[in-house]
Protein backbone atom coordinates (compact mmCIF):
# COMPACT_ATOMS: atom_id res chain seq x y z
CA UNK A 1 -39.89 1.11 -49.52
CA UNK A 2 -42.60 3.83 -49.52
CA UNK A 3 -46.11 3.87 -50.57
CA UNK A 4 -45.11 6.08 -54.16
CA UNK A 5 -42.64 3.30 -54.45
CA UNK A 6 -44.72 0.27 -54.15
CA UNK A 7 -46.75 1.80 -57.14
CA UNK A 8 -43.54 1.67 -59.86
CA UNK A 9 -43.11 -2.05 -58.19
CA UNK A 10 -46.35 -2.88 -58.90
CA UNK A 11 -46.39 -1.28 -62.44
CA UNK A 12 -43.35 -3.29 -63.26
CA UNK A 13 -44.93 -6.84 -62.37
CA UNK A 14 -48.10 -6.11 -63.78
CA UNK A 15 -45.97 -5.66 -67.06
CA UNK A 16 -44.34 -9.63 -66.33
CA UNK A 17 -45.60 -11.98 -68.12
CA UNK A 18 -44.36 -14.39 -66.38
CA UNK A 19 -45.45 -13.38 -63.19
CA UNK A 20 -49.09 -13.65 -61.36
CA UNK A 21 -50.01 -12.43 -58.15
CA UNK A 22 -51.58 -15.38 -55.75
CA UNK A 23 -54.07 -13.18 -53.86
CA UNK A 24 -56.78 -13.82 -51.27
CA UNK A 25 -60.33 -13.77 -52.20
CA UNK A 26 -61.51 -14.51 -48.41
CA UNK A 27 -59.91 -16.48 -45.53
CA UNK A 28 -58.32 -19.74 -46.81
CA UNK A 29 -59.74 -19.00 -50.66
CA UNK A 30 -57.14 -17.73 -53.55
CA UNK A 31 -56.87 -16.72 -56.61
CA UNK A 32 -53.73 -16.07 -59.06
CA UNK A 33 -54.21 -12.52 -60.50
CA UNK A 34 -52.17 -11.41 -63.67
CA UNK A 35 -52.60 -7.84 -62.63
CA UNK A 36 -53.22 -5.71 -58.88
CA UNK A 37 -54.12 -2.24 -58.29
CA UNK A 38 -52.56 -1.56 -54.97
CA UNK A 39 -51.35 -4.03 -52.38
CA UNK A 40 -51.43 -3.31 -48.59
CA UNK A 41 -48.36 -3.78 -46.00
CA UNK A 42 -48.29 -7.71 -45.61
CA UNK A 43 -46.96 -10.93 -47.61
CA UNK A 44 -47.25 -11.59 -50.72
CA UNK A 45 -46.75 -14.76 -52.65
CA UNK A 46 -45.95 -14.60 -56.51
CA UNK A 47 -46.22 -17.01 -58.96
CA UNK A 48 -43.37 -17.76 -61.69
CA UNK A 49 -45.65 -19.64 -64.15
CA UNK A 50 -43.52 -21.19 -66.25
CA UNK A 51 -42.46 -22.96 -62.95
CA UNK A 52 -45.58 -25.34 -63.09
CA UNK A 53 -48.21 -26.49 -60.86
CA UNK A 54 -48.15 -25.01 -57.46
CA UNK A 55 -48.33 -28.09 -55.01
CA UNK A 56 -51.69 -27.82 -52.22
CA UNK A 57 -50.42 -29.04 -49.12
CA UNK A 58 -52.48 -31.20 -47.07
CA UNK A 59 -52.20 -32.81 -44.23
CA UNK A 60 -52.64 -35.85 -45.02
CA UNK A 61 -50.65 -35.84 -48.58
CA UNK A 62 -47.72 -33.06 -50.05
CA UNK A 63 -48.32 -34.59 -53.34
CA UNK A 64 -51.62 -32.40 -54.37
CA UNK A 65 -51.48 -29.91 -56.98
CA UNK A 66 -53.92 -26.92 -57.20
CA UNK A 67 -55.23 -27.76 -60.64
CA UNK A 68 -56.26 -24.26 -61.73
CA UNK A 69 -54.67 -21.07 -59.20
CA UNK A 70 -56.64 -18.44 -62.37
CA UNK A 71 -60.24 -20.24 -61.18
CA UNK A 72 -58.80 -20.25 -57.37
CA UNK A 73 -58.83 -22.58 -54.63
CA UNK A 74 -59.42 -23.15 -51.16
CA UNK A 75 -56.81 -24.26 -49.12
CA UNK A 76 -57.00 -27.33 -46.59
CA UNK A 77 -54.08 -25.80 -44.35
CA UNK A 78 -54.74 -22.27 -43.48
CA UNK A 79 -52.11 -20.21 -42.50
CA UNK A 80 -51.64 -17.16 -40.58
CA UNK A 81 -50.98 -15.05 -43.53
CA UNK A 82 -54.28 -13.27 -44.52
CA UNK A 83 -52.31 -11.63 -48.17
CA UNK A 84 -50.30 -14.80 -48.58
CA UNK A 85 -51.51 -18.52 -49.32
CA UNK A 86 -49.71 -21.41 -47.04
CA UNK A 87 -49.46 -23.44 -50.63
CA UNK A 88 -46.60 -23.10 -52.74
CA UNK A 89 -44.39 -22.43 -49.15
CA UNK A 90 -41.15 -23.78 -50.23
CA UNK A 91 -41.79 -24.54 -53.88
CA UNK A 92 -38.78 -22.97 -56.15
CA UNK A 93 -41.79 -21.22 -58.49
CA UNK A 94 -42.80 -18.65 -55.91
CA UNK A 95 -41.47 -15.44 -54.72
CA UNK A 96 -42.50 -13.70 -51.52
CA UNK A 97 -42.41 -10.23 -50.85
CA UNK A 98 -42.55 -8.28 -48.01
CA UNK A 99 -44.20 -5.18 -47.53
CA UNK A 100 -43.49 -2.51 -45.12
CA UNK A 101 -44.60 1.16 -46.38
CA UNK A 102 -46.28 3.14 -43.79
CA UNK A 103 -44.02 5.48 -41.96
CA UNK A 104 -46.23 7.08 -40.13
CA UNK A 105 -46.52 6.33 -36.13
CA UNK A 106 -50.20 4.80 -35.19
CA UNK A 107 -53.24 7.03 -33.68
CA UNK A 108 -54.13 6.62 -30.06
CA UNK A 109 -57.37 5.20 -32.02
CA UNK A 110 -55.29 2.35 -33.33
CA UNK A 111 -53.27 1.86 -30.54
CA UNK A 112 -56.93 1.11 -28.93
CA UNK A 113 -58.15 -1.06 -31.71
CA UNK A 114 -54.99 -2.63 -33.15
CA UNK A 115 -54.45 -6.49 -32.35
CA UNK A 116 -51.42 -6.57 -34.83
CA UNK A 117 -49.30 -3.48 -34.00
CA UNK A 118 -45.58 -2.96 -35.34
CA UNK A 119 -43.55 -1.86 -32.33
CA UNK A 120 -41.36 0.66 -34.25
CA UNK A 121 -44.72 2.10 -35.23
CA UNK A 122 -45.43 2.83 -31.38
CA UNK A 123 -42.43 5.03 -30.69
CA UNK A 124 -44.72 8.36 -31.97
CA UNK A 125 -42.49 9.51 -34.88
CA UNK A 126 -42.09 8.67 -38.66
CA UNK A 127 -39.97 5.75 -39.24
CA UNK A 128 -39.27 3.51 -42.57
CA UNK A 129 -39.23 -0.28 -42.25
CA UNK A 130 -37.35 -2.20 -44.75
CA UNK A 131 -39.04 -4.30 -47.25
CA UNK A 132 -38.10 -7.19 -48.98
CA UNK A 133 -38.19 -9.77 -51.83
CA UNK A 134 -37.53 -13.30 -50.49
CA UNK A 135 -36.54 -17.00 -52.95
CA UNK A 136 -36.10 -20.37 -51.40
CA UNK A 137 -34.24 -20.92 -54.83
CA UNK A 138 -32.59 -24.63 -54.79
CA UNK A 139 -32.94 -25.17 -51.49
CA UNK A 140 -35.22 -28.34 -51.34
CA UNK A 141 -35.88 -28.72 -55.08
CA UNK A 142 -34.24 -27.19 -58.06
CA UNK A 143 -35.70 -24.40 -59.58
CA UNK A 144 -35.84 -24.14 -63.35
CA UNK A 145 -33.29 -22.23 -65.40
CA UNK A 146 -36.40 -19.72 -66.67
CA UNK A 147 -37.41 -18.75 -62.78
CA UNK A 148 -33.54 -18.32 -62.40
CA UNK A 149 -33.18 -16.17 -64.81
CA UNK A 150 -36.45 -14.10 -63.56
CA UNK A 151 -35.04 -13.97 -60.17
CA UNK A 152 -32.21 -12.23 -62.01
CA UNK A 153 -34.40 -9.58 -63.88
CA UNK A 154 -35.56 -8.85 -60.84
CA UNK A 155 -32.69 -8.14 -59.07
CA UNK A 156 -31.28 -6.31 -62.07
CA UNK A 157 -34.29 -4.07 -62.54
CA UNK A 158 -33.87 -2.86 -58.47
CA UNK A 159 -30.31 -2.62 -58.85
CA UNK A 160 -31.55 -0.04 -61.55
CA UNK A 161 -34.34 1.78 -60.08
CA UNK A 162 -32.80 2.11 -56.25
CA UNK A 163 -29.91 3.10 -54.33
CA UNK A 164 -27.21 0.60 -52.98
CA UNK A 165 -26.62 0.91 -49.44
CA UNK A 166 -24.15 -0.94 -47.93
CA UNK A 167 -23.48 -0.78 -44.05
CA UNK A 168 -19.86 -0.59 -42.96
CA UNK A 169 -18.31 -4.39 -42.96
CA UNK A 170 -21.57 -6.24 -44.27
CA UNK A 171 -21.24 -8.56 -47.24
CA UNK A 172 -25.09 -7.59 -48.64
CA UNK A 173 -26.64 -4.15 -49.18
CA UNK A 174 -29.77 -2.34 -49.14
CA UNK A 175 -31.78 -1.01 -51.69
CA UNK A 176 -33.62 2.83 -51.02
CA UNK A 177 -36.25 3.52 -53.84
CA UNK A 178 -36.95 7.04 -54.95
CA UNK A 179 -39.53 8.25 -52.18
CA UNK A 180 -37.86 6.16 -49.34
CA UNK A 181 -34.37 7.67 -50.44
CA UNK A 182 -35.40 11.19 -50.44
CA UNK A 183 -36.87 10.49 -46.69
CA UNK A 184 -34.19 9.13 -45.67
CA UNK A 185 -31.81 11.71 -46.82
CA UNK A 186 -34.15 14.31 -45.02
CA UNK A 187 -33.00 12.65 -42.00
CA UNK A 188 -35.63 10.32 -41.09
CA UNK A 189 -35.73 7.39 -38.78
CA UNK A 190 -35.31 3.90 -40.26
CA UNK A 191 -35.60 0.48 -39.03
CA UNK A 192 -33.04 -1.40 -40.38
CA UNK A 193 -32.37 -4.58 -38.94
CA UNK A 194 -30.07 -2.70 -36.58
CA UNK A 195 -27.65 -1.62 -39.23
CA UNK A 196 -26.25 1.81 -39.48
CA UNK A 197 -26.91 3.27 -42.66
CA UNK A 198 -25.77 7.08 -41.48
CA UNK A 199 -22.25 6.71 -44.04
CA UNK A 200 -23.82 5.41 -46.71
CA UNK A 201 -26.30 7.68 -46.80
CA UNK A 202 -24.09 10.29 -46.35
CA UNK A 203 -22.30 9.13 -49.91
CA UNK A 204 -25.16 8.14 -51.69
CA UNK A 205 -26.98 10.00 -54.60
CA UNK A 206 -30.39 9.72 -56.26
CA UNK A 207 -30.41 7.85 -59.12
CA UNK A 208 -31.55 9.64 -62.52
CA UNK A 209 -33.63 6.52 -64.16
């Protein structure tokens, strides 16, 4: 995904009623959002609401609830996350998503500066890193019928907006959004988890939405 790409995403969930946004107001204090502006490369958690109370794990109890994410809270776990709240890990009401937009290799500057650096960023050319949406689904508790059929929405509305890729003798695809297709096509290095996407690529066409 691109940067112009992460703005219809964001469009789209702003419009979800059913969806909020748990974002960080400083370290270890959050907030659940109905609406963002722009979201950075990082994690994200997001809220189903109609899942329920999102559980505040302690360490001395996993049977908290945060008893109102809109006025925020402050967690007693921090995690390492600094766009991403260690609470609701695990729970069946929260998505995660994964950004990855910037393309563009780091500065000598950053190089200097930069304590968290992306190694495919290093190499000193443009390359696309895949992002991704993420659901524990029923894993260790079963998720409601409502965030199930959400989770499908989802999947149906980036089925719609992007183009399938599908490596050569892989079960699961990826999905290129308008920007990050058109790069792509133009020949630009990806980072893929080591799949090949040159045939697929080859075939594929831009979708008229």
């Amino acid at each position: 995904m691109e940067e112009q790409d992460t703005k219809i995403l964001i469009h789209w969930l702003n419009q979800q009623e059913e969806i909020a946004y748990l974002m960080p107001v400083e370290r270890g204090n959050w907030k659940a959002v109905t609406s963002v502006t722009n979201l950075q490369d990082g994690d994200y958690s997001l809220w189903h609401i109609p899942s329920g109370a999102l559980p505040l794990w302690d360490s001395n109890s996993y049977d908290r609830i945060i008893e109102n994410p809109w006025e925020g809270w402050t967690e007693t776990l921090i995690g390492s996350s600094l766009s991403s709240p260690k609470s609701g890990i695990n729970c069946p009401g929260i998505f995660s998503l994964t950004l990855n937009t910037r393309h563009q290799p780091y500065s000598q500057l950053e190089r200097t500066k930069g304590s968290m650096l992306k190694g495919q960023l290093m190499q000193g050319k443009n390359i696309l890193s895949v992002s991704d949406f993420q659901w524990i689904g029923n894993r260790y508790r079963a998720a409601s019928p409502q965030t199930q059929r959400w989770w499908k929405r989802l999947k149906y509305w980036v089925a719609h907006h992007a183009v399938k890729l599908t490596p050569p003798r892989v079960r699961w695809s990826y999905w290129a959004f308008p920007s990050a297709f058109c790069k792509l096509k133009s020949g630009m290095d990806y980072c893929c988890q080591g799949w090949d996407l040159t045939i697929p690529l080859r075939e594929a066409h831009q979708k008229k939405i």
